[in-house]
PDB file of N, CA and C in Angstrom:
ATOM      1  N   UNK A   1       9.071  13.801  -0.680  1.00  0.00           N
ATOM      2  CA  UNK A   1       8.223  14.054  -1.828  1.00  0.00           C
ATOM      3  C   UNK A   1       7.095  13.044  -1.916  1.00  0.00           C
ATOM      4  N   UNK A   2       6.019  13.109  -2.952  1.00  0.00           N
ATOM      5  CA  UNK A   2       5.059  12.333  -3.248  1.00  0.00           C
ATOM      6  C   UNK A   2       5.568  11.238  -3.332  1.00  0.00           C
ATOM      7  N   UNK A   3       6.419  10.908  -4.235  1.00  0.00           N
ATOM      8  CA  UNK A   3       6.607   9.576  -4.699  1.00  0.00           C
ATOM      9  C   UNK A   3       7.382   9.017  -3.638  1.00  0.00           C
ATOM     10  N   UNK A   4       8.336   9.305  -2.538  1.00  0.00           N
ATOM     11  CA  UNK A   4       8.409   8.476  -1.379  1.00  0.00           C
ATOM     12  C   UNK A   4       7.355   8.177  -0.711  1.00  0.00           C
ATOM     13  N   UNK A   5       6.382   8.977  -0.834  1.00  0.00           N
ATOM     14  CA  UNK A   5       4.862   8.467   0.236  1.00  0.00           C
ATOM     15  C   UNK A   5       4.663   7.040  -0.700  1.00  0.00           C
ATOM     16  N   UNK A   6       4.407   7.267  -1.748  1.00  0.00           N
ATOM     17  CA  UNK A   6       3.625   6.558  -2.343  1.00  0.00           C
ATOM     18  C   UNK A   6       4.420   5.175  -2.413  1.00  0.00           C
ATOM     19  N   UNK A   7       5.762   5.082  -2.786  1.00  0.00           N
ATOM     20  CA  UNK A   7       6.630   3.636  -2.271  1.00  0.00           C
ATOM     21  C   UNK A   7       6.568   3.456  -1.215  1.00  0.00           C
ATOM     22  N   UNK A   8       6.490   3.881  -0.388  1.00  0.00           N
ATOM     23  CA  UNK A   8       6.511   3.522   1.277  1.00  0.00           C
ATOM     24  C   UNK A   8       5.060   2.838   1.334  1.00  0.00           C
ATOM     25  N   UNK A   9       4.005   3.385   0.886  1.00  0.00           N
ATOM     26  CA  UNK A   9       2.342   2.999   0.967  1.00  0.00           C
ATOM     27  C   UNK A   9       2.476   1.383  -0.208  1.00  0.00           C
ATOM     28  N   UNK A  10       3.030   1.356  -0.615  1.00  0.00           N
ATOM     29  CA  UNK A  10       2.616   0.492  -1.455  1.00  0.00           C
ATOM     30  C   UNK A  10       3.988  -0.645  -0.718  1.00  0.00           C
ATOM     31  N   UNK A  11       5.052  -0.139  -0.204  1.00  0.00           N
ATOM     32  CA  UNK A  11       6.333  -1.863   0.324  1.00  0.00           C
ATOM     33  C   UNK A  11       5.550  -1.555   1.711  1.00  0.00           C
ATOM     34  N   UNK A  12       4.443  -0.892   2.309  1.00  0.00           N
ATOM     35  CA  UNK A  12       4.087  -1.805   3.598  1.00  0.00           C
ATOM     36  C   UNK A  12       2.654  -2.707   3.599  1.00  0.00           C
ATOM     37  N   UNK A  13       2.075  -2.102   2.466  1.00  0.00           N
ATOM     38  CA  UNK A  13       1.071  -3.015   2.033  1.00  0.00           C
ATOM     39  C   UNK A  13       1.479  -4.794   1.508  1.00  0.00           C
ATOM     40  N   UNK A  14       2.614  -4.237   1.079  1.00  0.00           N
ATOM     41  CA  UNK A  14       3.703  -5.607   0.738  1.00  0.00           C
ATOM     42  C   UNK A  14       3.845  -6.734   1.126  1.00  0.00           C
ATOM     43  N   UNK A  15       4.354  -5.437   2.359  1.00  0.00           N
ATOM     44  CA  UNK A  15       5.249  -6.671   3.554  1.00  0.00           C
ATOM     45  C   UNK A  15       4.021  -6.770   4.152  1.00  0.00           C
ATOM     46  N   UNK A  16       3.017  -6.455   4.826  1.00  0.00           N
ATOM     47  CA  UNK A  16       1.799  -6.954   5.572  1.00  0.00           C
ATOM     48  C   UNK A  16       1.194  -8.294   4.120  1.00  0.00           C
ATOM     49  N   UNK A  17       1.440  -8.292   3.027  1.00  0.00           N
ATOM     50  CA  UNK A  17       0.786  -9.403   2.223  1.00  0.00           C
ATOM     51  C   UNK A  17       2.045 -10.716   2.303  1.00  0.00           C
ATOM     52  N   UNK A  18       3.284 -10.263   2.441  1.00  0.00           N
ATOM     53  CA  UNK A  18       4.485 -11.460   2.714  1.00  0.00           C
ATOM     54  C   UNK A  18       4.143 -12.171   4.018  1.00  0.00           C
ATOM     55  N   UNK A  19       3.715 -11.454   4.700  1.00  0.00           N
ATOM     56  CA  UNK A  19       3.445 -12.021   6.579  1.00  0.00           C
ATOM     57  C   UNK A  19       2.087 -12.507   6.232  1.00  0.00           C
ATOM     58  N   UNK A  20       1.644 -12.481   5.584  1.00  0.00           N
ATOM     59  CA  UNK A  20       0.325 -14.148   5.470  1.00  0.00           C
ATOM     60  C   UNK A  20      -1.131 -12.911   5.906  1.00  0.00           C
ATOM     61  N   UNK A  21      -0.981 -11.797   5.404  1.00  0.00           N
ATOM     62  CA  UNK A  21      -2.332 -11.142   5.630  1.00  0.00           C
ATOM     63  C   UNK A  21      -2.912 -10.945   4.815  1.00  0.00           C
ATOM     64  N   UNK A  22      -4.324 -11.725   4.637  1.00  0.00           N
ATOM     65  CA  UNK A  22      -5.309 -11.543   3.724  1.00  0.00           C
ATOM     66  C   UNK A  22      -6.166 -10.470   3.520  1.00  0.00           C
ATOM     67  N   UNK A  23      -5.980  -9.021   4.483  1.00  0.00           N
ATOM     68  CA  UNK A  23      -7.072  -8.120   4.642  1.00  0.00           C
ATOM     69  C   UNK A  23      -6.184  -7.062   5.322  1.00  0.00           C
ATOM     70  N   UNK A  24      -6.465  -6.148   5.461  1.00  0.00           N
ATOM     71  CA  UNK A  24      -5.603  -4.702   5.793  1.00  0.00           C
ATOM     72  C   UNK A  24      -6.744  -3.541   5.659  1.00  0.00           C
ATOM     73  N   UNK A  25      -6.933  -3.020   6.841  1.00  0.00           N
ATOM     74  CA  UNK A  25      -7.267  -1.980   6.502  1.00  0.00           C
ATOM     75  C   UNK A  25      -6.445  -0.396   7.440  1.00  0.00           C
ATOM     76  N   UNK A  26      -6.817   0.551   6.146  1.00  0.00           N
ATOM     77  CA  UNK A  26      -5.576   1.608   6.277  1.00  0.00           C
ATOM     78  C   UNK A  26      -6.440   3.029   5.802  1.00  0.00           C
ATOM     79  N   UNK A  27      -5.740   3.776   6.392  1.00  0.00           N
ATOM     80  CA  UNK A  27      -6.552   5.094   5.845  1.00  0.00           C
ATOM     81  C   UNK A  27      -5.834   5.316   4.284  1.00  0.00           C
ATOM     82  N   UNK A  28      -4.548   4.648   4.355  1.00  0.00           N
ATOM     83  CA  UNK A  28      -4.190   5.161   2.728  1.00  0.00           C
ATOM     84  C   UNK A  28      -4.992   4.169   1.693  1.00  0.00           C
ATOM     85  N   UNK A  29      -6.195   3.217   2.206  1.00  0.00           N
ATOM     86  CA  UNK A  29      -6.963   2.494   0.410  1.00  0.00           C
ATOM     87  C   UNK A  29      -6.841   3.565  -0.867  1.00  0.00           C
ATOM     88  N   UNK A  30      -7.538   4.190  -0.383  1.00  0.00           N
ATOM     89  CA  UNK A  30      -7.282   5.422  -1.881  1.00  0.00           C
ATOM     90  C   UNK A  30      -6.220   5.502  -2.771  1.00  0.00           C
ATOM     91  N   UNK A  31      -5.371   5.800  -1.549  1.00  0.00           N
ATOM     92  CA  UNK A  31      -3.750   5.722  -2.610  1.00  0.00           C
ATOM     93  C   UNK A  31      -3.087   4.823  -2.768  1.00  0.00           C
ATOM     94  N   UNK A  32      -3.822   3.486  -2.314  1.00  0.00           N
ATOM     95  CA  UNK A  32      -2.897   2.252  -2.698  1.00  0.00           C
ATOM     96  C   UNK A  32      -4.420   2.099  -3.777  1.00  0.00           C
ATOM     97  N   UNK A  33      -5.108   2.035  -3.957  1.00  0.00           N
ATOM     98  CA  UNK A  33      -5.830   1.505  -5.321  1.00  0.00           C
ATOM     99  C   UNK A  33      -6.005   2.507  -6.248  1.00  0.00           C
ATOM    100  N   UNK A  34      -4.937   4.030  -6.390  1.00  0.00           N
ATOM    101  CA  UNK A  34      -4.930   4.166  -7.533  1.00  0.00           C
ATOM    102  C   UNK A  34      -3.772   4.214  -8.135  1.00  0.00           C
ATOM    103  N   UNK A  35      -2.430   4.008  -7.033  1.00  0.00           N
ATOM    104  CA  UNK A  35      -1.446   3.244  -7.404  1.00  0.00           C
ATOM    105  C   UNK A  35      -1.304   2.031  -8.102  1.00  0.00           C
ATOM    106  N   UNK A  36      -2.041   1.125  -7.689  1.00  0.00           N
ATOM    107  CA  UNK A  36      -2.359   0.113  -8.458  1.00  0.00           C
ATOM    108  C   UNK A  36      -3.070  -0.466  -9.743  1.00  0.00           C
ATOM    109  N   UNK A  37      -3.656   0.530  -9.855  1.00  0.00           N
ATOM    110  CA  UNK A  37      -4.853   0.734 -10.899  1.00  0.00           C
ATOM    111  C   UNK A  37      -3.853   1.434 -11.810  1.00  0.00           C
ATOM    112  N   UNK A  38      -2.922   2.246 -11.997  1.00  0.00           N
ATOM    113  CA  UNK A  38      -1.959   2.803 -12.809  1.00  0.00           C
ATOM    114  C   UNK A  38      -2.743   4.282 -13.066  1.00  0.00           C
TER     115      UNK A  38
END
């Protein structure tokens, strides 16, 4: 379903920010900044 995409998009953005990465780029930005944005 949606909402497994959307946890999965948002704990690997995660774990790439736990491993010391300051920058990421991904085709999902969209859906991680309006996940975030609420």
């Amino acid at each position: 379903g949606a909402g497994d995409r959307d946890a999965l998009v948002l704990e690997t953005l995660m774990a790439f920010k736990r491993a010391g990465c300051t920058g990421v780029l991904t085709y999902h930005a969209a859906d991680a900044a309006r996940l975030l944005n609420g």
